[in-house]
C-alpha atoms as a PDB file:
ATOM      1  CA  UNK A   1    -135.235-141.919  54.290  1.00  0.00           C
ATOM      2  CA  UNK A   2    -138.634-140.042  54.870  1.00  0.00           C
ATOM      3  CA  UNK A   3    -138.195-137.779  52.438  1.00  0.00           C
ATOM      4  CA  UNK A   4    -138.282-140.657  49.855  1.00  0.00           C
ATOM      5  CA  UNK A   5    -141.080-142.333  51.577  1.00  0.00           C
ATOM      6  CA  UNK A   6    -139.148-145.130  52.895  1.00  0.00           C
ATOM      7  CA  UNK A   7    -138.642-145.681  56.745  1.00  0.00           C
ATOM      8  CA  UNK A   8    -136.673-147.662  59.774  1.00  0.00           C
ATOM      9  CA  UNK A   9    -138.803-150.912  60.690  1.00  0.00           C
ATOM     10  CA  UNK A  10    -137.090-152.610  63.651  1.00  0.00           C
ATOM     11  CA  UNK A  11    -137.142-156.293  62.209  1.00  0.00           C
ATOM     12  CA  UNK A  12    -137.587-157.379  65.824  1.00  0.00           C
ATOM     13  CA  UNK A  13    -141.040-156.634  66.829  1.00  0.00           C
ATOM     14  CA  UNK A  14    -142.330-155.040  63.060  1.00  0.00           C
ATOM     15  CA  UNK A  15    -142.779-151.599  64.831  1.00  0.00           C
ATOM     16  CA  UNK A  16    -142.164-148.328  63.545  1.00  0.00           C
ATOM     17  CA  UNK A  17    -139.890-146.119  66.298  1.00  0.00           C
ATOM     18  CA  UNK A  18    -141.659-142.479  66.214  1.00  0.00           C
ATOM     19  CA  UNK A  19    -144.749-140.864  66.340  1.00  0.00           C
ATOM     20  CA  UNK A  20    -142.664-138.639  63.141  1.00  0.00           C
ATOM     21  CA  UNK A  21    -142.289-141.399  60.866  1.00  0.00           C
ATOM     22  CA  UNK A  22    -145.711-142.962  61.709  1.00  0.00           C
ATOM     23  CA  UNK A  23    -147.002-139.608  60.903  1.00  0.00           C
ATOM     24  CA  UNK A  24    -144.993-138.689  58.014  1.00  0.00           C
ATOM     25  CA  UNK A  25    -145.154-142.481  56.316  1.00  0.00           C
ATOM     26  CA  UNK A  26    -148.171-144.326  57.311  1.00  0.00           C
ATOM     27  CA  UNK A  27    -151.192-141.847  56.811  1.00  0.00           C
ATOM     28  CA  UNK A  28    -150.354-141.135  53.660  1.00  0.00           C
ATOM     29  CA  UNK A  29    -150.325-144.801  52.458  1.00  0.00           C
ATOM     30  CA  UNK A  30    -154.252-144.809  54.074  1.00  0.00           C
ATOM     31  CA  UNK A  31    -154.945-141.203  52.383  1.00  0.00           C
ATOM     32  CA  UNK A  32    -153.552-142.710  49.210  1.00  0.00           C
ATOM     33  CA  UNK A  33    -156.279-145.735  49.708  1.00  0.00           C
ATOM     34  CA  UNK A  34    -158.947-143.327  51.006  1.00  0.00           C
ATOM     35  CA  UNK A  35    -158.732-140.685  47.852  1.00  0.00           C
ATOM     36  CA  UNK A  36    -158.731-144.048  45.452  1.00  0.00           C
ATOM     37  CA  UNK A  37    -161.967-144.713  47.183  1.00  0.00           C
ATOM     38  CA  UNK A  38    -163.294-141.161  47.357  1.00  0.00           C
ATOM     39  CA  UNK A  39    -162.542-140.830  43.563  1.00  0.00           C
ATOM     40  CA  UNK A  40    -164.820-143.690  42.486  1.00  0.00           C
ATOM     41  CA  UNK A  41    -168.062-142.521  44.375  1.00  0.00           C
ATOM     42  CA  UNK A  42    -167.248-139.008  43.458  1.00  0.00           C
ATOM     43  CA  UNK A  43    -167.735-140.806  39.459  1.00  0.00           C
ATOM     44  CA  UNK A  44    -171.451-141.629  41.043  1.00  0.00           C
ATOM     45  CA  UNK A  45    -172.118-138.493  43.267  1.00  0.00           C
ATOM     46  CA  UNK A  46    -169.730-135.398  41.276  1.00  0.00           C
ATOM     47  CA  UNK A  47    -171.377-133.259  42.949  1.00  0.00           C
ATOM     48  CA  UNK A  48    -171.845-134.441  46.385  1.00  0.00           C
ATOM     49  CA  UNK A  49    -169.993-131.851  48.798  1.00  0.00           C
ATOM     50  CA  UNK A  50    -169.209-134.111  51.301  1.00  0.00           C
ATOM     51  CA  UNK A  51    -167.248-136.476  49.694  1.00  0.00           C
ATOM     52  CA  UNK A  52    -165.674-133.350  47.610  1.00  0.00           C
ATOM     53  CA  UNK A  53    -164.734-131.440  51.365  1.00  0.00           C
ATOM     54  CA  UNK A  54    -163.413-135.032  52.080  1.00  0.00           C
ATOM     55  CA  UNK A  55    -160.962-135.655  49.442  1.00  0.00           C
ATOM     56  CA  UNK A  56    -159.966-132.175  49.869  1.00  0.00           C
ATOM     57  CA  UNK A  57    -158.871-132.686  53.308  1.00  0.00           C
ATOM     58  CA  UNK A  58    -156.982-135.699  52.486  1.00  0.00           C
ATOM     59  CA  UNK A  59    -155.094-134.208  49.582  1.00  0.00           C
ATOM     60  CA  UNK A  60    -154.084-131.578  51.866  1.00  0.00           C
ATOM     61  CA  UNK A  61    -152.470-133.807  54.655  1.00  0.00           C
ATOM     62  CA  UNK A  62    -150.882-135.700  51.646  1.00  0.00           C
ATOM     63  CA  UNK A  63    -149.647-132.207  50.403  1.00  0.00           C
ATOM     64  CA  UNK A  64    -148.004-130.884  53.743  1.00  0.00           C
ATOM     65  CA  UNK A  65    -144.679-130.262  54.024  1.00  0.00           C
ATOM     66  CA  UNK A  66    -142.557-133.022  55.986  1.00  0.00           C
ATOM     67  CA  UNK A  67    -140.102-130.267  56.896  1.00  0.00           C
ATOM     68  CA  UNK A  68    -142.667-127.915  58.262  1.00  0.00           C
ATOM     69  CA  UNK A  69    -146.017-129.933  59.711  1.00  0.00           C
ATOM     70  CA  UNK A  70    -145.227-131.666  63.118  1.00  0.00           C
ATOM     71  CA  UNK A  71    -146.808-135.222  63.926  1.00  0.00           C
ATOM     72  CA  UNK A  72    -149.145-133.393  66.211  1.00  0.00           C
ATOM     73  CA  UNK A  73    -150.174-131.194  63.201  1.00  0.00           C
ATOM     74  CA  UNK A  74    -150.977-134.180  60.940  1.00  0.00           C
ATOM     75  CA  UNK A  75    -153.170-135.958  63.707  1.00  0.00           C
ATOM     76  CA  UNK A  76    -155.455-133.229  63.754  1.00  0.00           C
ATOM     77  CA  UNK A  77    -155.763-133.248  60.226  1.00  0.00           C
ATOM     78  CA  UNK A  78    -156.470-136.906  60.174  1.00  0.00           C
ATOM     79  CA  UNK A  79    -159.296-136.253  63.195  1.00  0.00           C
ATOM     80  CA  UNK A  80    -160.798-133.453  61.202  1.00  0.00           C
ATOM     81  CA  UNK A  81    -161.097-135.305  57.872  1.00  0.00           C
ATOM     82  CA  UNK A  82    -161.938-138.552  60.451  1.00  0.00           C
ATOM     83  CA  UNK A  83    -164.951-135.893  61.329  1.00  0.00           C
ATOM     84  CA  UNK A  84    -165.798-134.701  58.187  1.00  0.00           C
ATOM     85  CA  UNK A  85    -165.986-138.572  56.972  1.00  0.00           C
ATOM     86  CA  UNK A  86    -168.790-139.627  59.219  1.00  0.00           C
ATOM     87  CA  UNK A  87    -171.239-137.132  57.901  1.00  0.00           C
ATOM     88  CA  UNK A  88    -170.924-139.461  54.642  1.00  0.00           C
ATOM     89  CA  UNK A  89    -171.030-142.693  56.896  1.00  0.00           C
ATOM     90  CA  UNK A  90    -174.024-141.742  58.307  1.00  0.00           C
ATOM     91  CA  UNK A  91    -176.340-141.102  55.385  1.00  0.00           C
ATOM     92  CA  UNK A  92    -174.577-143.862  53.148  1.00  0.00           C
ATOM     93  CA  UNK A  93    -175.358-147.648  52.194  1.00  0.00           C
ATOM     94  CA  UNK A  94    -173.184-150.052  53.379  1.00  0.00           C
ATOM     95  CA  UNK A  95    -171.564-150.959  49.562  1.00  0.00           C
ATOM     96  CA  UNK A  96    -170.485-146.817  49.328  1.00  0.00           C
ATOM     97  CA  UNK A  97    -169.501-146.955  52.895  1.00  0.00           C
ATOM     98  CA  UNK A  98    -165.589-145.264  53.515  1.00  0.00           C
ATOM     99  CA  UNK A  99    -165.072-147.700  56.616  1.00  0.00           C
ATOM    100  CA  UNK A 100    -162.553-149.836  54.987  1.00  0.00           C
ATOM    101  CA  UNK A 101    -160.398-146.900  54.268  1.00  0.00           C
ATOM    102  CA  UNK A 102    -161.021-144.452  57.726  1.00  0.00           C
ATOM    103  CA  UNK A 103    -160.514-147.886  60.316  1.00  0.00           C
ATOM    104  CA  UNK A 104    -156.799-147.684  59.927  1.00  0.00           C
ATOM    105  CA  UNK A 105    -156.614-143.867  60.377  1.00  0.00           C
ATOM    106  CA  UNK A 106    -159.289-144.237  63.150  1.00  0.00           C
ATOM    107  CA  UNK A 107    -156.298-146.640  64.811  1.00  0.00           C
ATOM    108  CA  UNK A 108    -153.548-144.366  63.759  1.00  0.00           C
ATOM    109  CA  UNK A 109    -154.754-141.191  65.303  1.00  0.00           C
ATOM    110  CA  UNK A 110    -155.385-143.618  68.701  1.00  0.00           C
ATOM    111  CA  UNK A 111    -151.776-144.920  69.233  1.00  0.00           C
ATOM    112  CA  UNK A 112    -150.840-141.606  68.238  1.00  0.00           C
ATOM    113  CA  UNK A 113    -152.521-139.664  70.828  1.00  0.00           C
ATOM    114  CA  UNK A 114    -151.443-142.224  73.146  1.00  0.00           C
ATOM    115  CA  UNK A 115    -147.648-141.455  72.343  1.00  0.00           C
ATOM    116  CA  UNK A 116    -147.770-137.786  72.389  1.00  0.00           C
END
């Protein structure tokens, strides 16, 4: 079922069992979101590096194998575009801020870390 994107929920409590699936499913719906996002300020800014080393980041968690990159790998992929996404939050306005998109990965890596 991961490989096609589609995962167990336990109808009981609306959780998702592993720290795999969490990593291989979830993130990438919130990457998806966050390179939407990235995309349309990068039509404002297209030349703005940090927003390019951003998106770059994200497409390469999206683009790791599910096969080969453990949970543990993925985390630290989401904490080092998570860190590469507040040099942008610092220096933007609020209406081209990323905060919408980087709370739920913010949350992810958390209950991850707390898991492993």
């Amino acid at each position: 079922l991961i490989c096609l994107g589609l995962y167990d929920v336990n109808v009981a409590n609306n959780d998702i069992p592993s720290l795999a699936r969490d990593a291989e499913v979830y993130p990438r719906l919130q990457l998806s979101a966050l390179l939407i996002r990235l995309r349309d300020l990068l039509l404002q800014w297209p030349a703005n590096s940090t927003l390019e080393r951003v998106a770059r980041i994200a497409d390469a968690i999206l683009r790791s194998d599910a096969f080969t990159t453990t949970p543990t790998q993925i985390l630290n992929g989401v904490e080092i575009l998570l860190n590469r996404a507040q040099d942008w939050q610092e220096h933007c306005a609020r209406e081209f801020s990323l905060e919408d998109q980087l709370a739920p990965l913010r949350t992810f890596v958390t209950s991850g870390r707390k898991r492993e």
